[in-house]
N, C-alpha and C. Protein backbone atom coordinates (compact mmCIF):
# COMPACT_ATOMS: atom_id res chain seq x y z
N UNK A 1 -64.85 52.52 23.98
CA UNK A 1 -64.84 53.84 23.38
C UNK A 1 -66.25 54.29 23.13
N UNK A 2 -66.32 55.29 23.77
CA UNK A 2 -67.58 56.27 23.16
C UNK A 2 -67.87 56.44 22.30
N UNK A 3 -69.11 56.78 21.28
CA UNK A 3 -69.49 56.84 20.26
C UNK A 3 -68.99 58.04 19.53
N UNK A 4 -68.94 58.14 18.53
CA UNK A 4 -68.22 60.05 17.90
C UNK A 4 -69.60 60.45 17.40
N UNK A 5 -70.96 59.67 17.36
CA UNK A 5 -72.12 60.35 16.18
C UNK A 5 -73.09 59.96 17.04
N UNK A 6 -74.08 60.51 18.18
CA UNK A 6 -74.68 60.44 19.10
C UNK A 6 -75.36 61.48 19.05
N UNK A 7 -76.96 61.23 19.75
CA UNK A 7 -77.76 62.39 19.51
C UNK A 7 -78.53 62.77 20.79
N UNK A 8 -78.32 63.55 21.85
CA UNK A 8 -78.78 63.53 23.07
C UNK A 8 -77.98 62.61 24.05
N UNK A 9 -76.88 62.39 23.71
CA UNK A 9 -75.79 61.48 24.47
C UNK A 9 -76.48 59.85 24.05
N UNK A 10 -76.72 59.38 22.95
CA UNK A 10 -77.44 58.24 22.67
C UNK A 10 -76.39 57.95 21.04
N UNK A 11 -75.60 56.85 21.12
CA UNK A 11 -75.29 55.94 19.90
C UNK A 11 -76.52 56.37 18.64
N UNK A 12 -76.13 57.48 17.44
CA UNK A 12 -76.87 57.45 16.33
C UNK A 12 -77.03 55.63 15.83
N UNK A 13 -75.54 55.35 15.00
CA UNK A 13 -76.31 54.17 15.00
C UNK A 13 -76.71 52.71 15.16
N UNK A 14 -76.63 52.66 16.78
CA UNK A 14 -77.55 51.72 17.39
C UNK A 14 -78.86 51.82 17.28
N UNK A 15 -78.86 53.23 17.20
CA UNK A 15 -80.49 53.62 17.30
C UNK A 15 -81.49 53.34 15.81
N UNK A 16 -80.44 53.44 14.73
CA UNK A 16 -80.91 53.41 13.37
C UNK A 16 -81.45 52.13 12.55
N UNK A 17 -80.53 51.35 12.87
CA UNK A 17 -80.03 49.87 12.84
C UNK A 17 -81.18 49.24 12.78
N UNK A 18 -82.32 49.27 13.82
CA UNK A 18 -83.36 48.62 14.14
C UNK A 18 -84.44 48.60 12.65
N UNK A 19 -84.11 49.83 12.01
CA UNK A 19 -85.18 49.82 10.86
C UNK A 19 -84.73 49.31 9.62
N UNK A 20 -83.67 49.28 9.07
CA UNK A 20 -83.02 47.80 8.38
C UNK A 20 -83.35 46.74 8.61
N UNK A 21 -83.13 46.50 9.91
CA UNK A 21 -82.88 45.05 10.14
C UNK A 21 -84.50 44.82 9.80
N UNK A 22 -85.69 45.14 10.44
CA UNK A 22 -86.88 45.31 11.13
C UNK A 22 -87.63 44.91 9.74
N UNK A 23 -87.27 46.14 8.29
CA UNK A 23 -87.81 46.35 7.30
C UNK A 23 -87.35 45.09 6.76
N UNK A 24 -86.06 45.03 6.82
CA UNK A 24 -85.05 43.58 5.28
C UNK A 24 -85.70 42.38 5.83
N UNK A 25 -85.62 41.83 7.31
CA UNK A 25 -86.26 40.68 7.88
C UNK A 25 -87.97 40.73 7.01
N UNK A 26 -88.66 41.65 7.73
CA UNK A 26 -89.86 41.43 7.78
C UNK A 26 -90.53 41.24 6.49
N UNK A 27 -89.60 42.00 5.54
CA UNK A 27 -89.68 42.33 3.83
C UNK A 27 -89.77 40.49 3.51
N UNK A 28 -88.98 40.05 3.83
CA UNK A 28 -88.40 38.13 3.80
C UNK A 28 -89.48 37.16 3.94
N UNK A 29 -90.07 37.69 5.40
CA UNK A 29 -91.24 36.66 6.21
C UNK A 29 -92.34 37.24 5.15
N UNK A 30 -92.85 38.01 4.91
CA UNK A 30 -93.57 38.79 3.75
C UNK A 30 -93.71 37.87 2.90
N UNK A 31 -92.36 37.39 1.98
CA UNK A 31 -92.33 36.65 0.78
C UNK A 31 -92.56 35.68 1.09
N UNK A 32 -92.50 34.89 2.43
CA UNK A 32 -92.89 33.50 2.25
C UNK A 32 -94.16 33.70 2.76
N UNK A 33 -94.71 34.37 3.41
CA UNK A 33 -96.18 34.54 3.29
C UNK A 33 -96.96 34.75 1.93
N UNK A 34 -96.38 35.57 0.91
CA UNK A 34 -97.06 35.85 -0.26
C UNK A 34 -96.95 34.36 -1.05
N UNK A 35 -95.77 33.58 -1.04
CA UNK A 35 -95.81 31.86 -1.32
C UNK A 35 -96.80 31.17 -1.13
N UNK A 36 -97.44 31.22 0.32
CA UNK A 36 -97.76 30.41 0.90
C UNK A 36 -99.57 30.39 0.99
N UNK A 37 -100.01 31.94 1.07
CA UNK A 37 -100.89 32.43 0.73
C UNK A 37 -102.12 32.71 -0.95
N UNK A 38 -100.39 33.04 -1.70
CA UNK A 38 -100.22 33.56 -2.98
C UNK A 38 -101.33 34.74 -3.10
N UNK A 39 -101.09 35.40 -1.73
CA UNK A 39 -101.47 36.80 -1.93
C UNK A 39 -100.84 37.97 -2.10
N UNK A 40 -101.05 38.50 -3.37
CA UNK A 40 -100.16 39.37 -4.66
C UNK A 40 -99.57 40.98 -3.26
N UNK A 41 -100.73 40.95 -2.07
CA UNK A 41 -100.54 42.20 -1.30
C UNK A 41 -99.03 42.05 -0.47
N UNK A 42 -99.00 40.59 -0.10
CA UNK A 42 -97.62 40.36 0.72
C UNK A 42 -96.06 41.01 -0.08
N UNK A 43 -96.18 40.34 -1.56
CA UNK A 43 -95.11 40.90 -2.15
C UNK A 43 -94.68 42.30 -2.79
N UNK A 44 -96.27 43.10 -2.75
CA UNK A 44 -96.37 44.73 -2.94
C UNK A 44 -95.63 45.17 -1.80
N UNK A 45 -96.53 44.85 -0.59
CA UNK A 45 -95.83 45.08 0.76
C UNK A 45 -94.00 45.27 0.69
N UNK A 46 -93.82 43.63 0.38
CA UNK A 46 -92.26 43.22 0.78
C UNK A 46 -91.33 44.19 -0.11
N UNK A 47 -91.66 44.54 -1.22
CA UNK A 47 -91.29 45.35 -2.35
C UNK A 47 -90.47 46.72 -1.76
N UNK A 48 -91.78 47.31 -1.27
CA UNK A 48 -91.71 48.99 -0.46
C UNK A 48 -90.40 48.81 0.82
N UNK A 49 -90.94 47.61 1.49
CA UNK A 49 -90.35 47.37 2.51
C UNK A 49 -88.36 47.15 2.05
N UNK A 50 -88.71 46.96 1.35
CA UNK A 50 -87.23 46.59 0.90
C UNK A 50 -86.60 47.71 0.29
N UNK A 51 -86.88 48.11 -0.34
CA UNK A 51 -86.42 49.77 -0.66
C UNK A 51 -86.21 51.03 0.15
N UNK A 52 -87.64 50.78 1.17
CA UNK A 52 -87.04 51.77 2.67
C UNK A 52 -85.98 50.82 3.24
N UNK A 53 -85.72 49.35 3.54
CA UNK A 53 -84.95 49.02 4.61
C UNK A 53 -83.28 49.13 3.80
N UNK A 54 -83.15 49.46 2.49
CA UNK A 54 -81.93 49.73 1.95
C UNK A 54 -81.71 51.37 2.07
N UNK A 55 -82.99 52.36 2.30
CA UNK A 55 -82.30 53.35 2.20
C UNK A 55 -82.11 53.66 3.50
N UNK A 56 -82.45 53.15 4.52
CA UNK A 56 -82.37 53.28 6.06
C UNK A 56 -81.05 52.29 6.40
N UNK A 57 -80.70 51.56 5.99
CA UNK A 57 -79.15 50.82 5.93
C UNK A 57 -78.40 51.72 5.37
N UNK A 58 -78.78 52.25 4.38
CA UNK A 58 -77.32 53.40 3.91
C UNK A 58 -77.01 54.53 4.94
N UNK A 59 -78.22 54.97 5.36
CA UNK A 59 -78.56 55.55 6.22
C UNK A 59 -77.91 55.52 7.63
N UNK A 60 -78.02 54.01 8.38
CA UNK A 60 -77.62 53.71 9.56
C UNK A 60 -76.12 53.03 9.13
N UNK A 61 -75.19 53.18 8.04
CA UNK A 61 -74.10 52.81 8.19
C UNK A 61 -72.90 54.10 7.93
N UNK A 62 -73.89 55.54 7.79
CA UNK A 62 -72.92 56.60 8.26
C UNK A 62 -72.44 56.57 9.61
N UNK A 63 -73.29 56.51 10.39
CA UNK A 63 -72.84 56.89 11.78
C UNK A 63 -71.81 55.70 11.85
N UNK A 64 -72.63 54.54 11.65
CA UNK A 64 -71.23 53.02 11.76
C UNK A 64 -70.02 53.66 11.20
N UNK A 65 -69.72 53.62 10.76
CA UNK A 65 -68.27 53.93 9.85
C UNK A 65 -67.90 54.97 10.35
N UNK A 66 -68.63 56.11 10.81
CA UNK A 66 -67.87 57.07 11.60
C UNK A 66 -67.58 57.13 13.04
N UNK A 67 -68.29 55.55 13.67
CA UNK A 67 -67.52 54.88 15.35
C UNK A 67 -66.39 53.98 14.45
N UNK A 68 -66.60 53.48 13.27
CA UNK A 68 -66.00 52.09 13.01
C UNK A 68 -64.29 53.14 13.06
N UNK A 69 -64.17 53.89 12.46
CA UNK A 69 -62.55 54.46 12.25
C UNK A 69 -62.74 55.25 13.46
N UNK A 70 -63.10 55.29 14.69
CA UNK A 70 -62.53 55.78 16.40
C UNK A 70 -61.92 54.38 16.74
N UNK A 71 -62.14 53.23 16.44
CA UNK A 71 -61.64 51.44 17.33
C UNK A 71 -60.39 51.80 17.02
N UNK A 72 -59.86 51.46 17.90
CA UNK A 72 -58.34 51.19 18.27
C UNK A 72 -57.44 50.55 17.28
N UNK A 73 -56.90 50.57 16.87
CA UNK A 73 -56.38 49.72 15.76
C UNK A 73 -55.42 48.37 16.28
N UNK A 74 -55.26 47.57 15.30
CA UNK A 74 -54.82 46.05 15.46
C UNK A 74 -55.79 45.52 16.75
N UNK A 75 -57.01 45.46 17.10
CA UNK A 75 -57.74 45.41 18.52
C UNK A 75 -58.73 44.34 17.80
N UNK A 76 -59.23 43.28 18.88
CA UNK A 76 -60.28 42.74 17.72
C UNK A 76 -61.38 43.04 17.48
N UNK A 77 -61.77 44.76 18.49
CA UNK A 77 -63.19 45.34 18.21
C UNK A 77 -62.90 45.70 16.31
N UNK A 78 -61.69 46.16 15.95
CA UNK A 78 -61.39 46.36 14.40
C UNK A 78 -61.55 45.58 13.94
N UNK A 79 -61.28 44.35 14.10
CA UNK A 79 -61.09 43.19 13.23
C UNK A 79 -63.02 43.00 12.77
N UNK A 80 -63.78 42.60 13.90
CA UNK A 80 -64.82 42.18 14.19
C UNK A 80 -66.22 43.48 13.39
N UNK A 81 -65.40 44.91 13.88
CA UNK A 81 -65.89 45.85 13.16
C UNK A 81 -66.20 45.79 11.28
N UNK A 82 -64.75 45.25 11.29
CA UNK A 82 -64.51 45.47 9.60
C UNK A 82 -65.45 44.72 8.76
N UNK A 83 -65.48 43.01 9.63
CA UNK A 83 -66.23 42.10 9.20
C UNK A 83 -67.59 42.58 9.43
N UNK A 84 -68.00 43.44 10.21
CA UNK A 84 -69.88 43.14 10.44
C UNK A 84 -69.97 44.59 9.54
N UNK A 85 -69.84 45.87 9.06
CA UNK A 85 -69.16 46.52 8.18
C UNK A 85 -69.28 45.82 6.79
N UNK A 86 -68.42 45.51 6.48
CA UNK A 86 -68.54 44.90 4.91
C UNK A 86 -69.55 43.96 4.50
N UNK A 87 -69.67 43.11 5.46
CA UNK A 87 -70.67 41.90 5.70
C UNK A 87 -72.04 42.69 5.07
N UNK A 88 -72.26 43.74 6.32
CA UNK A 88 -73.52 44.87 5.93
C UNK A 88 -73.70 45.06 4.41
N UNK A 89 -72.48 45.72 4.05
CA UNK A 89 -72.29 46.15 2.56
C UNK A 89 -73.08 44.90 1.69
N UNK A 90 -72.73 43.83 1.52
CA UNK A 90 -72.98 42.93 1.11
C UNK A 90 -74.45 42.57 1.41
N UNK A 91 -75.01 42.80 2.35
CA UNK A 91 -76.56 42.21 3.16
C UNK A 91 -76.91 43.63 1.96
N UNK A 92 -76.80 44.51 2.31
CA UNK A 92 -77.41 45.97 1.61
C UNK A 92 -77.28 45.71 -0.17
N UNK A 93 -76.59 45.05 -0.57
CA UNK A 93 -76.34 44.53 -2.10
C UNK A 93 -77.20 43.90 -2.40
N UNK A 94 -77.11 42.52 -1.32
CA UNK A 94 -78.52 41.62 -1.53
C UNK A 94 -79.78 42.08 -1.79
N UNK A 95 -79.87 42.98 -1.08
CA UNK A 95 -81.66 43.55 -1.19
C UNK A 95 -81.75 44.25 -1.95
N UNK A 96 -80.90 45.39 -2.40
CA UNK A 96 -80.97 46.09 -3.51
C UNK A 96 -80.87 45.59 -5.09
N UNK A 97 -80.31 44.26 -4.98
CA UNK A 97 -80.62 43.40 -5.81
C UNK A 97 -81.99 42.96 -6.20
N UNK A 98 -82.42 42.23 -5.09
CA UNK A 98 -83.37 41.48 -4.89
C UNK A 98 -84.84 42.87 -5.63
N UNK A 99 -84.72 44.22 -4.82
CA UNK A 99 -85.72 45.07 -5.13
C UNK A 99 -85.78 45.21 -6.67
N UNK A 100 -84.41 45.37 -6.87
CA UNK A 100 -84.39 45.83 -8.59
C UNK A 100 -84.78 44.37 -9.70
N UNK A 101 -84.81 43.47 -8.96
CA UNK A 101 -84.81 42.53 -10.06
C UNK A 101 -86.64 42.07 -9.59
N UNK A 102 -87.09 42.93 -8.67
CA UNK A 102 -88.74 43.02 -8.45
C UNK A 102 -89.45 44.10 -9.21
N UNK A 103 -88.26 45.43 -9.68
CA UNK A 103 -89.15 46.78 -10.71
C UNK A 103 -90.10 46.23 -11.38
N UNK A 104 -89.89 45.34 -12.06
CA UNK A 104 -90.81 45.10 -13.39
C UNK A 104 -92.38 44.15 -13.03
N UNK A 105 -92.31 43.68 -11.67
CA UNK A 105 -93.43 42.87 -11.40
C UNK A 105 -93.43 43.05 -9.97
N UNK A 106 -93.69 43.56 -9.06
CA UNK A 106 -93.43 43.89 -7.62
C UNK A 106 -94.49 42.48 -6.88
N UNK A 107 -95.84 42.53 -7.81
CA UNK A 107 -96.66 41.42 -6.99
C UNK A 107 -96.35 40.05 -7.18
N UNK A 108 -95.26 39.67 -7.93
CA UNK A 108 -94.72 38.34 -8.38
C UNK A 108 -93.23 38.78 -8.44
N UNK A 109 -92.58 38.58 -7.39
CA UNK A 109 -91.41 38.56 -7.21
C UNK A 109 -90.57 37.13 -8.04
N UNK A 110 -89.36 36.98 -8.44
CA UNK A 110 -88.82 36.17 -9.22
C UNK A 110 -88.36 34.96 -7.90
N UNK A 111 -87.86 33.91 -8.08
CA UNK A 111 -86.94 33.26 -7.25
C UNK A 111 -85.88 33.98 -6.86
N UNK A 112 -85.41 34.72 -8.37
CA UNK A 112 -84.14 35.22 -8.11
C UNK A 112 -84.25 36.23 -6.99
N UNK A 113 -85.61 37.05 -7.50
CA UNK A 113 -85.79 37.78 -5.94
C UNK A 113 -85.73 37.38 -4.87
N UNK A 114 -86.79 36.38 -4.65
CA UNK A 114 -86.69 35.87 -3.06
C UNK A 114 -85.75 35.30 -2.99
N UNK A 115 -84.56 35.04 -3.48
CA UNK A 115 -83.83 33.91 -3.20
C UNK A 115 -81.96 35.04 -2.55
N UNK A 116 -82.69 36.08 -3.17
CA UNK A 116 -81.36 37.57 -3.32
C UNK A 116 -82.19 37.54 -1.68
N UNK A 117 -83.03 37.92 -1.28
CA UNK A 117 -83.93 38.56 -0.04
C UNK A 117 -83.19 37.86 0.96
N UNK A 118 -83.67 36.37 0.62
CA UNK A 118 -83.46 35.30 1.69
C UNK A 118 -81.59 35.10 2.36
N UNK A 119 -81.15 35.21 1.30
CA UNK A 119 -79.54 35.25 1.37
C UNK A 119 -79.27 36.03 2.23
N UNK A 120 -79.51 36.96 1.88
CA UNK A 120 -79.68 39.24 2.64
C UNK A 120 -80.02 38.38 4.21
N UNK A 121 -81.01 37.93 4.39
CA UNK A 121 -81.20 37.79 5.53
C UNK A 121 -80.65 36.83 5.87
N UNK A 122 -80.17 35.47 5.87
CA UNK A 122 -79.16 35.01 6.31
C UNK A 122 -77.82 35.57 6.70
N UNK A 123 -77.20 36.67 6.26
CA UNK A 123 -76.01 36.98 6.29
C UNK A 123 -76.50 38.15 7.43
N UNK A 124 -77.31 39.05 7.41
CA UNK A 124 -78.18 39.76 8.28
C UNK A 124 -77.96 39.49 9.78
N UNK A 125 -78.10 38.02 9.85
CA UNK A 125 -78.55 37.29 11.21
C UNK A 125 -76.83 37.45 11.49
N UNK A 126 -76.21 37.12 10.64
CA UNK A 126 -74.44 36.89 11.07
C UNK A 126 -73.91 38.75 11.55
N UNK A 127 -73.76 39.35 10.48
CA UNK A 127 -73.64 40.41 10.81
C UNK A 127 -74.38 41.40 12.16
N UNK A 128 -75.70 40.91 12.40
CA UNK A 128 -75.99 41.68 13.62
C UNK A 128 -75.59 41.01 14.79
N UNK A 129 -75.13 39.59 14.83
CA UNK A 129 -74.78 39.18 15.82
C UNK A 129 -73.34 40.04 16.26
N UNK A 130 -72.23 39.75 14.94
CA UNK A 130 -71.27 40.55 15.14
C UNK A 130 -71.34 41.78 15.99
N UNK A 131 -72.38 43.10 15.40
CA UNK A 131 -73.05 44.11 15.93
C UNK A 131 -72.95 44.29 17.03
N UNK A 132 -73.84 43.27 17.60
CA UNK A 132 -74.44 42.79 18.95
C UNK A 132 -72.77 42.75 19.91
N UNK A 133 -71.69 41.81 19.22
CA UNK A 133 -70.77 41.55 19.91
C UNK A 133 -69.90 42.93 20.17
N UNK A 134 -69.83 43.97 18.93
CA UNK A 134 -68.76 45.13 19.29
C UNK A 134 -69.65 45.87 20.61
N UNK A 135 -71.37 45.67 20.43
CA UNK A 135 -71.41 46.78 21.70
C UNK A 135 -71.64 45.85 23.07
N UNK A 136 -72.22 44.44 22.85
CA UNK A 136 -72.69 44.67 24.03
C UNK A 136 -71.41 43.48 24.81
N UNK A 137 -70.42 42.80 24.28
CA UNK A 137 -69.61 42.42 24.45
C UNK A 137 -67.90 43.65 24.96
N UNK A 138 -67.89 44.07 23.61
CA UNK A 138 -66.59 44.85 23.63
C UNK A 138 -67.30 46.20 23.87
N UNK A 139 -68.46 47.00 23.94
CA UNK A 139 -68.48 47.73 24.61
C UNK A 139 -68.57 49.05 23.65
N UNK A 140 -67.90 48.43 22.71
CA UNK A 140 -68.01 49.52 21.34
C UNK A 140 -69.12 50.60 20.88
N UNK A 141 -68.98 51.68 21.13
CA UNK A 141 -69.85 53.12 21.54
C UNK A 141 -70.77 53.48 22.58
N UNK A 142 -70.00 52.49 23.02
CA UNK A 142 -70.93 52.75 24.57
C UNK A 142 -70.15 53.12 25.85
N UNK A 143 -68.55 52.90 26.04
CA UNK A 143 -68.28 52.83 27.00
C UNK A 143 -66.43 53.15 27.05
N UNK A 144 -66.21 54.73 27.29
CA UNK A 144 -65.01 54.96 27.15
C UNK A 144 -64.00 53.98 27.60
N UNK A 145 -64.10 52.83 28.41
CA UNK A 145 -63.49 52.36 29.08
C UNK A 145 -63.66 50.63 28.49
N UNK A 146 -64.05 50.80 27.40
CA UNK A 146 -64.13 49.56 26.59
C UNK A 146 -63.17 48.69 26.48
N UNK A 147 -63.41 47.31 26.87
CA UNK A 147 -62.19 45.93 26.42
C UNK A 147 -62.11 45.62 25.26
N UNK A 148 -61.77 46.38 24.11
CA UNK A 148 -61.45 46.04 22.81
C UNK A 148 -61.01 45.06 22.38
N UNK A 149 -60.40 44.13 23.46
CA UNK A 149 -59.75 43.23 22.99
C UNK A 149 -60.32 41.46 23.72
N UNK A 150 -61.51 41.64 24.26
CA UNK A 150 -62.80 41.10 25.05
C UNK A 150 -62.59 39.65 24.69
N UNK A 151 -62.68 38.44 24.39
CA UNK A 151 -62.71 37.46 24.07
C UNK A 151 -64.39 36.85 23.66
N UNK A 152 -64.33 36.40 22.42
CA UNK A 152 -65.72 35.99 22.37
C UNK A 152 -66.75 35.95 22.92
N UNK A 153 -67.83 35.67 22.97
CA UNK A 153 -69.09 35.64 24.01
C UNK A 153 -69.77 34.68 24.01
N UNK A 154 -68.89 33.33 23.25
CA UNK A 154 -69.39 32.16 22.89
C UNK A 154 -68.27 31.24 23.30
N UNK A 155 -67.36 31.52 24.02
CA UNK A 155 -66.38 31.09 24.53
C UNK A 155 -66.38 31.00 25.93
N UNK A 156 -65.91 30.45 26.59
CA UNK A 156 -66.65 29.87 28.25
C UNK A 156 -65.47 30.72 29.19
N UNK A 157 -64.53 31.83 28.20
CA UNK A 157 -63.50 32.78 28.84
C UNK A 157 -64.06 33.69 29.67
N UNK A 158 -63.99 34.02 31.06
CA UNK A 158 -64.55 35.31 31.52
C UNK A 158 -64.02 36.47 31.22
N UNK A 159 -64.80 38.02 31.47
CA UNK A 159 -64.05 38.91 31.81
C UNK A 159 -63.76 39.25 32.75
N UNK A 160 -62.43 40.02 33.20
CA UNK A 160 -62.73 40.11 34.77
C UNK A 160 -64.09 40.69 35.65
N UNK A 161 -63.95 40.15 36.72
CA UNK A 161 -64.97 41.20 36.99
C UNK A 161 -64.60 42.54 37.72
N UNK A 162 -65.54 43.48 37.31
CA UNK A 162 -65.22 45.15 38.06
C UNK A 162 -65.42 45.05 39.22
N UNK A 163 -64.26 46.00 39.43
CA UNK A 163 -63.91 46.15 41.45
C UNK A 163 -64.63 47.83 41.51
């Protein structure tokens, strides 16, 4: 299935996606650089970074949610949707956590901070894989003619191949 929120015939957000991920990751590697360094600029940095990469996730999960309800229903692009979807929700909690419990000291982030960050990005890595699987597996906003119902991509199942 084709995308419903596209801008110049281009997936809005595939296209968006990249600055979440880009900002929440890099916000992460940041903090263990400011650890490791214990230079106060890494965690100013990671701070900012984390506050744009939550408002650019709220951001890039309009368009999601408005391909996520076009999937077919009972299909496992839905199933797989719902999970990388909420999953998000949850990655986007993490950091917004993590930022707010940095207000009061941005250049000395808490454990609890880095430890909210680090989580965010663990679950990050799960959820974009998911991502990864509705489009470039099942095809999801990319391709009216999508196998919604595709079999893993970690599974040694083929798809057919096109005649």
């Amino acid at each position: 299935m084709e995308s419903k929120a596209k801008v110049l015939g281009h997936p809005i957000h595939q296209m968006l996606i990249a600055f979440p991920l880009g900002l929440l990751g890099t916000a992460t590697i940041f903090d263990g650089i400011r650890k490791a360094t214990e230079n106060e600029d890494w965690a100013t940095a990671s701070h900012y970074m984390i506050g744009t990469g939550v408002v650019t996730g709220l951001t890039a999960a309009v368009p999601g949610l408005i391909d996520y309800l076009e999937i077919p229903e009972n299909t496992r692009a839905k199933r797989i949707g719902l999970v990388h979807g909420l999953g998000n929700v949850i990655v986007t909690g993490l950091f917004a956590a993590s930022w707010f419990a940095r207000r009061s000291d941005s250049k000395n982030p808490s454990r609890k901070a880095v430890a909210l960050s680090a989580a965010g990005l663990g679950l990050a890595c799960i959820t974009g894989w998911l991502g990864g699987e509705l489009v470039d597996r099942l095809s999801i906003g990319v391709d009216d003619g999508a196998n919604v119902n595709a079999p893993n991509s970690l599974t040694t199942r083929q798809l057919p191949k096109a005649s």
